[in-house]
Protein backbone atom coordinates (compact mmCIF):
# COMPACT_ATOMS: atom_id res chain seq x y z
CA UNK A 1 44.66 -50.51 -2.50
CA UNK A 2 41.11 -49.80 -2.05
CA UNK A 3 38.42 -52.19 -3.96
CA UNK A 4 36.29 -49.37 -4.29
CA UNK A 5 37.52 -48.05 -7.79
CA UNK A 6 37.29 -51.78 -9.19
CA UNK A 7 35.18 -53.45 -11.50
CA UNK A 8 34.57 -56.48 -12.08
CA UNK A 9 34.62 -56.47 -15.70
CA UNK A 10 36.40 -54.55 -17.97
CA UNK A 11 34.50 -53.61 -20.62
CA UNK A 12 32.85 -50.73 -18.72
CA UNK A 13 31.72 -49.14 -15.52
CA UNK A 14 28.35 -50.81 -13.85
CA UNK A 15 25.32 -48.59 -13.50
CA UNK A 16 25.55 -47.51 -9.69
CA UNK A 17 22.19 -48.23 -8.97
CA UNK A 18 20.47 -51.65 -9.67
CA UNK A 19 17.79 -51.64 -11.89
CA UNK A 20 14.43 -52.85 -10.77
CA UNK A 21 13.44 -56.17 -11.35
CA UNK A 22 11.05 -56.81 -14.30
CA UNK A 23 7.20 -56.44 -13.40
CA UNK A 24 4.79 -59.19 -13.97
CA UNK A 25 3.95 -59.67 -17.78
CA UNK A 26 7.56 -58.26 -18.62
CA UNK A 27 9.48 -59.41 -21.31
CA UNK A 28 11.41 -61.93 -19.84
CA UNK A 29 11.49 -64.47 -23.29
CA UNK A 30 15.03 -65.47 -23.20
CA UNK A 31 17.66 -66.01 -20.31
CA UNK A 32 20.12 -63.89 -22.10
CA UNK A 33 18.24 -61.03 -22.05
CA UNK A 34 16.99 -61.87 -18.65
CA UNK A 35 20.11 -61.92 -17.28
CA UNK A 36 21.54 -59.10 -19.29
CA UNK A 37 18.91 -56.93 -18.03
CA UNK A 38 18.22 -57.97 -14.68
CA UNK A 39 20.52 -59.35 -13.00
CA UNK A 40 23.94 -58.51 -15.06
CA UNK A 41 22.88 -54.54 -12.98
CA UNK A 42 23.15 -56.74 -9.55
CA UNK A 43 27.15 -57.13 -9.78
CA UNK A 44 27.36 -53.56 -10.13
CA UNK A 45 29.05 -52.86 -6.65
CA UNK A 46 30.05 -55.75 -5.79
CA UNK A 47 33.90 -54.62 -5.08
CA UNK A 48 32.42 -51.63 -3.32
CA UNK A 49 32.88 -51.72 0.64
CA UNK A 50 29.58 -50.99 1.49
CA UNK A 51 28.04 -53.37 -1.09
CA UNK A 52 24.96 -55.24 0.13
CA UNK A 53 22.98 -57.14 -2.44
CA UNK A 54 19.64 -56.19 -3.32
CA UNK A 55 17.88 -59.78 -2.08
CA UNK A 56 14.29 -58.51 -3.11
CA UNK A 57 15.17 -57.58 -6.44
CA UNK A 58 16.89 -60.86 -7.63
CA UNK A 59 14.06 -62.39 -5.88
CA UNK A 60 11.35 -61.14 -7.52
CA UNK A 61 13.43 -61.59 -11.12
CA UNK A 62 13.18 -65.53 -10.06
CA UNK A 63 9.41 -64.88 -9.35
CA UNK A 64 8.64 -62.99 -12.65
CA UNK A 65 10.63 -65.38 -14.62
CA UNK A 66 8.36 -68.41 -12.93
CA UNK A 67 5.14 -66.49 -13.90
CA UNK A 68 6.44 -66.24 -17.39
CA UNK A 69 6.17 -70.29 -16.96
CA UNK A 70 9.63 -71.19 -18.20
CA UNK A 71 11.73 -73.31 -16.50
CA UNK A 72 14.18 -72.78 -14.01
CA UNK A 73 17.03 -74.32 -15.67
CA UNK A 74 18.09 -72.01 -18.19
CA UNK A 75 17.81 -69.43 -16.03
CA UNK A 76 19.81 -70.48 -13.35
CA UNK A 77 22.40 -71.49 -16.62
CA UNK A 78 22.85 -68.40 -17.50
CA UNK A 79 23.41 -66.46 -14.39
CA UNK A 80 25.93 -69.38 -13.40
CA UNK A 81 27.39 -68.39 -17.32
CA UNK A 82 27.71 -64.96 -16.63
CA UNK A 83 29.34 -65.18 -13.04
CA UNK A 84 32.19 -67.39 -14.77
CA UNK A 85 32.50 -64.96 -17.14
CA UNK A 86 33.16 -62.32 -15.16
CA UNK A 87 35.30 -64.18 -12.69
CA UNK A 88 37.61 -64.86 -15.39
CA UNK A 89 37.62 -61.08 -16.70
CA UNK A 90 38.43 -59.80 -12.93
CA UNK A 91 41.22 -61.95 -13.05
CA UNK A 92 42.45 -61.41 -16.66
CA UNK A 93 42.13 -57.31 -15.52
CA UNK A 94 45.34 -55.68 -17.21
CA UNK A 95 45.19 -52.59 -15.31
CA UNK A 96 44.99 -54.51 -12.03
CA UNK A 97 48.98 -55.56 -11.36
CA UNK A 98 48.53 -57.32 -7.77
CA UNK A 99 47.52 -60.94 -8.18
CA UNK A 100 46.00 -60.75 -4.83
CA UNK A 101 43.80 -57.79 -5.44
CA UNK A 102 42.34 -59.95 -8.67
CA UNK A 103 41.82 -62.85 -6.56
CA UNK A 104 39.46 -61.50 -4.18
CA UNK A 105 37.39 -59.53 -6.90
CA UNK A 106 37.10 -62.98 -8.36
CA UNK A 107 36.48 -64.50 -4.91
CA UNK A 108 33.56 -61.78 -4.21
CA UNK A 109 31.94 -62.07 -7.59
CA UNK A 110 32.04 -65.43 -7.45
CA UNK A 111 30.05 -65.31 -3.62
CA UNK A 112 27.26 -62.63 -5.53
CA UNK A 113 26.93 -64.66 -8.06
CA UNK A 114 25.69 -68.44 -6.13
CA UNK A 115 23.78 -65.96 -3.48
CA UNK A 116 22.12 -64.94 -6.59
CA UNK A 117 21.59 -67.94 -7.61
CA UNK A 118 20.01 -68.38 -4.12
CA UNK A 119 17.90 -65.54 -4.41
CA UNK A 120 16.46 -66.82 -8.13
CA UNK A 121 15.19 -69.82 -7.22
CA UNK A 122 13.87 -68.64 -3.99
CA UNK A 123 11.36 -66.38 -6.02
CA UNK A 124 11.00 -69.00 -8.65
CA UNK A 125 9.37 -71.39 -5.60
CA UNK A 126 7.26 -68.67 -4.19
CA UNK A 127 5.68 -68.03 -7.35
CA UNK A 128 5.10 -72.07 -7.14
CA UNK A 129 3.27 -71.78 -4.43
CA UNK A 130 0.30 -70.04 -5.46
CA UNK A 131 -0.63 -73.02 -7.69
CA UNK A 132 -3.93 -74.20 -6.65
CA UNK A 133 -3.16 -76.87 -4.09
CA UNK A 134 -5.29 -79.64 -6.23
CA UNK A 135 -2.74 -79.28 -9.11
CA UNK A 136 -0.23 -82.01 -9.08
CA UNK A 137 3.18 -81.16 -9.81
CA UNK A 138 5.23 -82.50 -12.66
CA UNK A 139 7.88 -84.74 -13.03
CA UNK A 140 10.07 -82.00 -14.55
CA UNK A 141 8.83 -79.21 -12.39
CA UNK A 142 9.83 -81.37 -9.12
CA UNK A 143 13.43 -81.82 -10.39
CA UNK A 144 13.43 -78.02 -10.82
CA UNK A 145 12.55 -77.94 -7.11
CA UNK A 146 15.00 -80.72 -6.01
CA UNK A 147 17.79 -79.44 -8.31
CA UNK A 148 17.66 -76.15 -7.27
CA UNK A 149 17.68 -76.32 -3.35
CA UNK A 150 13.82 -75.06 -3.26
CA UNK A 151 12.76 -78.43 -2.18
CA UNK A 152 14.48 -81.17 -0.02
CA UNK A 153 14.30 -84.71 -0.61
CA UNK A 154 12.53 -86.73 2.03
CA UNK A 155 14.49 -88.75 4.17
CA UNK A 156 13.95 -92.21 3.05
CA UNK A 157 14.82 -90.92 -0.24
CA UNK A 158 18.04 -90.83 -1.84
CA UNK A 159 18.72 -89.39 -5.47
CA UNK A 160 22.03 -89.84 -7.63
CA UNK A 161 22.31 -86.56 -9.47
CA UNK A 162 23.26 -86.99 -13.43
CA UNK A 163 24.41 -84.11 -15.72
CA UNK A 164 23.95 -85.27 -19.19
CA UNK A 165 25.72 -84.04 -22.73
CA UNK A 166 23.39 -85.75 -25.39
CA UNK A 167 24.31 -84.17 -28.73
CA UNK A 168 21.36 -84.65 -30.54
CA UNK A 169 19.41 -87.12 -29.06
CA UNK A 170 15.53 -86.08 -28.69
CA UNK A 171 14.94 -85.39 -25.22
CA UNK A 172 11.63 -87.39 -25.08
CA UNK A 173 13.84 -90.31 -26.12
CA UNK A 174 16.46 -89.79 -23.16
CA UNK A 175 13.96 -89.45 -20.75
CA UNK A 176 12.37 -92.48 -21.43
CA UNK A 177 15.36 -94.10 -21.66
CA UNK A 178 15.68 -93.33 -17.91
CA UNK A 179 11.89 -94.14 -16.86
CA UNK A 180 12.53 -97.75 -18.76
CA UNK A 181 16.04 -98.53 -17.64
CA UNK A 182 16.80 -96.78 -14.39
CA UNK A 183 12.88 -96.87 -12.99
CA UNK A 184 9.78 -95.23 -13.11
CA UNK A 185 10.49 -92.48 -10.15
CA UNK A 186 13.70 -91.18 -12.18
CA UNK A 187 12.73 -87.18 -12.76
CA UNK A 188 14.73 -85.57 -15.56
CA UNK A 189 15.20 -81.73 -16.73
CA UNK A 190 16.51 -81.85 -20.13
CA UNK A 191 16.82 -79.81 -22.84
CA UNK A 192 18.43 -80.21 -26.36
CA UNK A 193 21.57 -81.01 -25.91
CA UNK A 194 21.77 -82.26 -22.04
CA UNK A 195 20.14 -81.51 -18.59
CA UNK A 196 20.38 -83.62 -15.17
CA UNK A 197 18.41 -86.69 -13.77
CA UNK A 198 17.39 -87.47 -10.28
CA UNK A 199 18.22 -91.35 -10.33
CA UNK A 200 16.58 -93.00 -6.85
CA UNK A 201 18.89 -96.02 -6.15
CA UNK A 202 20.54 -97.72 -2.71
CA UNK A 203 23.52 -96.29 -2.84
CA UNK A 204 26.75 -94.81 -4.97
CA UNK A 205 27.30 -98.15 -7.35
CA UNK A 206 23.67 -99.28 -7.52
CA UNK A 207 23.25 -95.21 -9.36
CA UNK A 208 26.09 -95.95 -11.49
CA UNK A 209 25.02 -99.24 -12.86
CA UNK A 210 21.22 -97.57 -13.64
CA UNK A 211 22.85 -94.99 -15.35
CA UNK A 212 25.32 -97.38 -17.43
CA UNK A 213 22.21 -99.12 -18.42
CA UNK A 214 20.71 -96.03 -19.50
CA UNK A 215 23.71 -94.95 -21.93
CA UNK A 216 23.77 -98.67 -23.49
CA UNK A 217 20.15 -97.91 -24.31
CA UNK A 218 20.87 -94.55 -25.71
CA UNK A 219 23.79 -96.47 -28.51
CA UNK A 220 26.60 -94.85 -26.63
CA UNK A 221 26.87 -91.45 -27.85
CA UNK A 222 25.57 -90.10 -24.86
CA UNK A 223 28.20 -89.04 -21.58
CA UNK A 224 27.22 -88.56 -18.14
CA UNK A 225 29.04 -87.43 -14.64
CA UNK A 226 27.04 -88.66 -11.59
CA UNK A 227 27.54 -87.58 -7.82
CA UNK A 228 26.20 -90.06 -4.84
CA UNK A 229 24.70 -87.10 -2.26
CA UNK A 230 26.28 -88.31 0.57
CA UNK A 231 25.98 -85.07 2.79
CA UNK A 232 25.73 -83.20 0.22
CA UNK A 233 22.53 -80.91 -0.64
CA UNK A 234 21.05 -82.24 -3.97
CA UNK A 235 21.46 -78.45 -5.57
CA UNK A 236 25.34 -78.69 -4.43
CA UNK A 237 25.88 -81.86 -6.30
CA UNK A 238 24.64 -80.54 -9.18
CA UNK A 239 27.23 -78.03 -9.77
CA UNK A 240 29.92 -80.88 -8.68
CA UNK A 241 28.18 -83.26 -11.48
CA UNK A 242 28.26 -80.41 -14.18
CA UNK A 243 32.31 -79.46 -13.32
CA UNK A 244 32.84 -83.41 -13.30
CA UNK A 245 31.29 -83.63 -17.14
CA UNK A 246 33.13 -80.14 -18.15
CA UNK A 247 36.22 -82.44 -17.03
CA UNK A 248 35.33 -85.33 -18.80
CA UNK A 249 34.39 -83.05 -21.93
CA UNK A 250 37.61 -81.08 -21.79
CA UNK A 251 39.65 -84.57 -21.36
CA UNK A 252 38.00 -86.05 -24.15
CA UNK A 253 36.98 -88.66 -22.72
CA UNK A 254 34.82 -91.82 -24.38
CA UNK A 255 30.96 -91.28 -23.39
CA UNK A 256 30.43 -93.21 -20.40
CA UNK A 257 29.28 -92.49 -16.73
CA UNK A 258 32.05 -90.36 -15.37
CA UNK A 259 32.54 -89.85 -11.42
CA UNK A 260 34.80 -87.56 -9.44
CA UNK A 261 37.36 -90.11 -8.80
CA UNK A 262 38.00 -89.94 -12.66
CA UNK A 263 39.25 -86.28 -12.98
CA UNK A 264 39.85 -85.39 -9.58
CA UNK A 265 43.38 -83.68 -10.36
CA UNK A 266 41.79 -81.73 -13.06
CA UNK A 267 38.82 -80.91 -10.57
CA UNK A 268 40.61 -79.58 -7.63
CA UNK A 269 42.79 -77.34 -10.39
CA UNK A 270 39.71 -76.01 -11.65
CA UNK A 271 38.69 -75.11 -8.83
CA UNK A 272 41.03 -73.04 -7.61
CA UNK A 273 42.10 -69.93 -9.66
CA UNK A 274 45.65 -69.01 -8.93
CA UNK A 275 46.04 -73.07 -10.14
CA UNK A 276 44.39 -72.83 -12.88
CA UNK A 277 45.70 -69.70 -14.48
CA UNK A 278 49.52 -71.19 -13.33
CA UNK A 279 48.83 -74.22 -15.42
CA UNK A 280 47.17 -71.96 -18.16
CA UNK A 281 50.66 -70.11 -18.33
CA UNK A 282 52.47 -73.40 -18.62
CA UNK A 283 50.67 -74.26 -21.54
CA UNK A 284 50.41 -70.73 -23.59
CA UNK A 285 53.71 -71.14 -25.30
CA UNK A 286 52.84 -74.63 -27.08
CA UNK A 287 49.31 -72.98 -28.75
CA UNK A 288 51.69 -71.12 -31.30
CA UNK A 289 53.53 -74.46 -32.11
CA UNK A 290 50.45 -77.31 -33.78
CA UNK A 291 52.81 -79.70 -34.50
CA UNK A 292 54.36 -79.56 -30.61
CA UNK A 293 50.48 -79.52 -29.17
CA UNK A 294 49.94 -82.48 -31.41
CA UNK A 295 52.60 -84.43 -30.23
CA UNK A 296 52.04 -83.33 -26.61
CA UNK A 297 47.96 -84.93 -27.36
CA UNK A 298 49.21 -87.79 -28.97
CA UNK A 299 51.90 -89.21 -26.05
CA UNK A 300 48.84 -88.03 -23.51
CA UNK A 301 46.31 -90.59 -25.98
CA UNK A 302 49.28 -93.11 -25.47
CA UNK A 303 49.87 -93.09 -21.48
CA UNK A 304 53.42 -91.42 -22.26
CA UNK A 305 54.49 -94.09 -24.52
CA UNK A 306 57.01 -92.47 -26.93
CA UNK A 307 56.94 -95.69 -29.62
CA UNK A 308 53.10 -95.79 -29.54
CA UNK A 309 53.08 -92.32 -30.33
CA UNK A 310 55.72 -92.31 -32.98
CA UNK A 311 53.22 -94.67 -34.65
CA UNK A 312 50.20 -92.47 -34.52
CA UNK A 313 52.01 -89.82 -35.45
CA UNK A 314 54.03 -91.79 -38.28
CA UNK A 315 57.19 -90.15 -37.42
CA UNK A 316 60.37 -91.68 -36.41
CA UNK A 317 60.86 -92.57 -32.50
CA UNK A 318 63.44 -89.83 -32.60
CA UNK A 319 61.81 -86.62 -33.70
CA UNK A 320 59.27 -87.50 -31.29
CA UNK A 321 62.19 -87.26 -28.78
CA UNK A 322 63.20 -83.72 -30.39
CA UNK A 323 59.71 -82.78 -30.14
CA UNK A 324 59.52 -83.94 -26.70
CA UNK A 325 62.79 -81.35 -25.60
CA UNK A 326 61.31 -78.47 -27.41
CA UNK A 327 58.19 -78.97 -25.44
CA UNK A 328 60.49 -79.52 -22.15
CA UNK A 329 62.15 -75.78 -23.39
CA UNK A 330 58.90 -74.23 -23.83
CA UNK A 331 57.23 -75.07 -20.98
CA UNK A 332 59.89 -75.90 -17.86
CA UNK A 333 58.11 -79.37 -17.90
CA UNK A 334 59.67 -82.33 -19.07
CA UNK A 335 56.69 -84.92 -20.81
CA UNK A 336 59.46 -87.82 -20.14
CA UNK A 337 58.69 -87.78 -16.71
CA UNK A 338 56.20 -89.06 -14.66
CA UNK A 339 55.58 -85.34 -12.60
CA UNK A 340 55.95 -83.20 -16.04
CA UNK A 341 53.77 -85.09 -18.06
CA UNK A 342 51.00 -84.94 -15.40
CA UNK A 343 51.38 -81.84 -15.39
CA UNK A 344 51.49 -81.09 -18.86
CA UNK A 345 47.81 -83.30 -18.99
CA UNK A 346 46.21 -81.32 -16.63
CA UNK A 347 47.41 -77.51 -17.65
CA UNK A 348 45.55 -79.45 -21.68
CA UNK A 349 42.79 -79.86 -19.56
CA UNK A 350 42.46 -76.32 -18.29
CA UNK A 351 42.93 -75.54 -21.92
CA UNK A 352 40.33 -77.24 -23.22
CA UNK A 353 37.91 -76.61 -20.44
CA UNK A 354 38.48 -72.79 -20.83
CA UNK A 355 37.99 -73.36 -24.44
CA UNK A 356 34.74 -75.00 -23.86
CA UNK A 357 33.72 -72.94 -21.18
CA UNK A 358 34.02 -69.69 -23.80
CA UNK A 359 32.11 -71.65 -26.33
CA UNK A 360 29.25 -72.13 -24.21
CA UNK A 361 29.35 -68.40 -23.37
């Protein structure tokens, strides 16, 4: 089969030639319509053969979008947004029968879409640099830098990178909340609702206890994934901190400081499509049966304690056992076993995350 006559998404054909990046002064007010006009043209080909990207183009949308003095992060949000979105319609393509031919539009979409990303915040720092040399940058611009690969740490110093969800906490109030609690050389980007940190600390745990400190001070309502560097580029563990809160989100888990170690099951599924979808598949049949997805939630809540969950549920310990067998019928997973109900938590939690990942689109 030749990718040539495929598209990546399936509510219509691509323009076959990319449209040119805006001009200085464009209207460039929202992300959405950023994207949507600029850069939504630069998947066009993408499946084609002979596809090269247009590198100038998405640069200079990075560079108009800096001029337009908005920051970076919403930006790069969207874009990252729209690539998911169309990942998940290449594979979801109906008239596209061969699971391997989906897979690698997905895979090449997927590569466009973080060389994008590349490209963006490229021409986002070149812009920067015609700031008059005098002018000192600011806190938040510098984590835009750091954050976004433009800009590399120095070597003596080390940053924990934080992606935040913090409902509707004032973002003046988090941020101080980090100056006060996890030092004075914390940088934040934050918007309503969330953002990231830059937390300078000695090392993994040293981060992790700043950043506990931090949520006590915000009254707990706050959650928070962190990711230790190691050799990792501060712009990679971004997008490993923002997966690792999706997780947590998706998982329901209390607001606390969240680390890699506590969904990595859920992680690695994520991250792999042909997993994901699998456990998506597992889980389809129980969405048409609430009081079977309840029950399946509750025993999860419980650790796979049946009594504990006949209590919550204020049924009798048997038709929590009935339940249990229709669930075992509808899925080819048993929940009263250790390897079932594992898996049964983790195809939730690609439920949930795919439910939260098409709210936020």
């Amino acid at each position: 089969m030749t990718n040539k006559t495929i598209s990546p998404v399936a509510a219509g054909p691509f323009p076959s030639r990319v449209h040119p990046a805006p001009s200085p002064g464009a209207d460039v007010q929202t992300p959405r319509k950023t994207v949507v006009r600029h850069v939504l043209p630069l998947f066009s080909d993408v499946l084609s053969d002979g596809f090269v990207l247009d590198v100038l183009s998405a640069r200079r949308v990075g560079h108009t979008w800096a001029e337009s003095g908005r920051g970076l992060e919403r930006l790069l949000d969207a874009v990252q947004k729209l690539t998911a979105d169309l990942v998940d319609k290449a594979l979801n393509r109906p008239d596209l029968r061969d699971s391997g031919t989906r897979c690698l539009a997905a895979q090449r979409i997927s590569e466009l879409g973080n060389r994008i990303l590349v490209e963006l915040t490229r021409g986002f720092a070149e812009a920067g640099t015609t700031a008059p040399e005098h002018e000192e940058p600011t806190r938040r611009r510098q984590a835009e830098l750091l954050l976004s690969g433009a800009v590399v740490p120095a070597t003596d110093q080390a940053y924990a990178v934080v992606a935040l969800a913090t409902g509707e906490l004032d973002p003046a109030v988090v941020d101080e909340a980090f100056r006060t609690h996890a030092g004075e050389d914390t940088l934040t980007l934050l918007a309503d609702g969330g953002g990231h940190a830059l937390l300078p600390a000695r090392d993994k745990a040293d981060a992790v206890r700043r950043a506990e400190r931090v949520l006590d001070a915000l009254g707990g309502s706050a959650r928070a994934a962190l990711v230790w560097p190691g050799t990792r580029s501060v712009s990679a563990c971004r997008s490993v901190a923002d997966d690792i809160l999706a997780e947590a989100t998706s998982l329901e888990f209390a607001p606390a400081v969240h680390v890699l170690d506590d969904v990595l099951l859920e992680f690695a599924a994520a991250h792999e499509p042909v997993v994901s979808n699998a456990l998506l598949k597992v889980i389809q049949p129980l969405l048409a049966q609430p009081v079977l997805w309840e029950t399946l939630q509750v025993l999860l809540a419980e650790d796979g304690n049946r009594g504990r969950a006949a209590e919550r549920l204020i049924v009798h310990r048997s038709t929590v056992d009935y339940r249990l067998q229709r669930i075992a019928q509808l899925t080819g997973h048993s929940p009263c076993t250790v390897r079932g109900l594992r898996l049964l938590a983790t195809a939730s939690a690609m439920h949930r995350l795919a439910e939260l990942r098409r709210s936020a689109a």
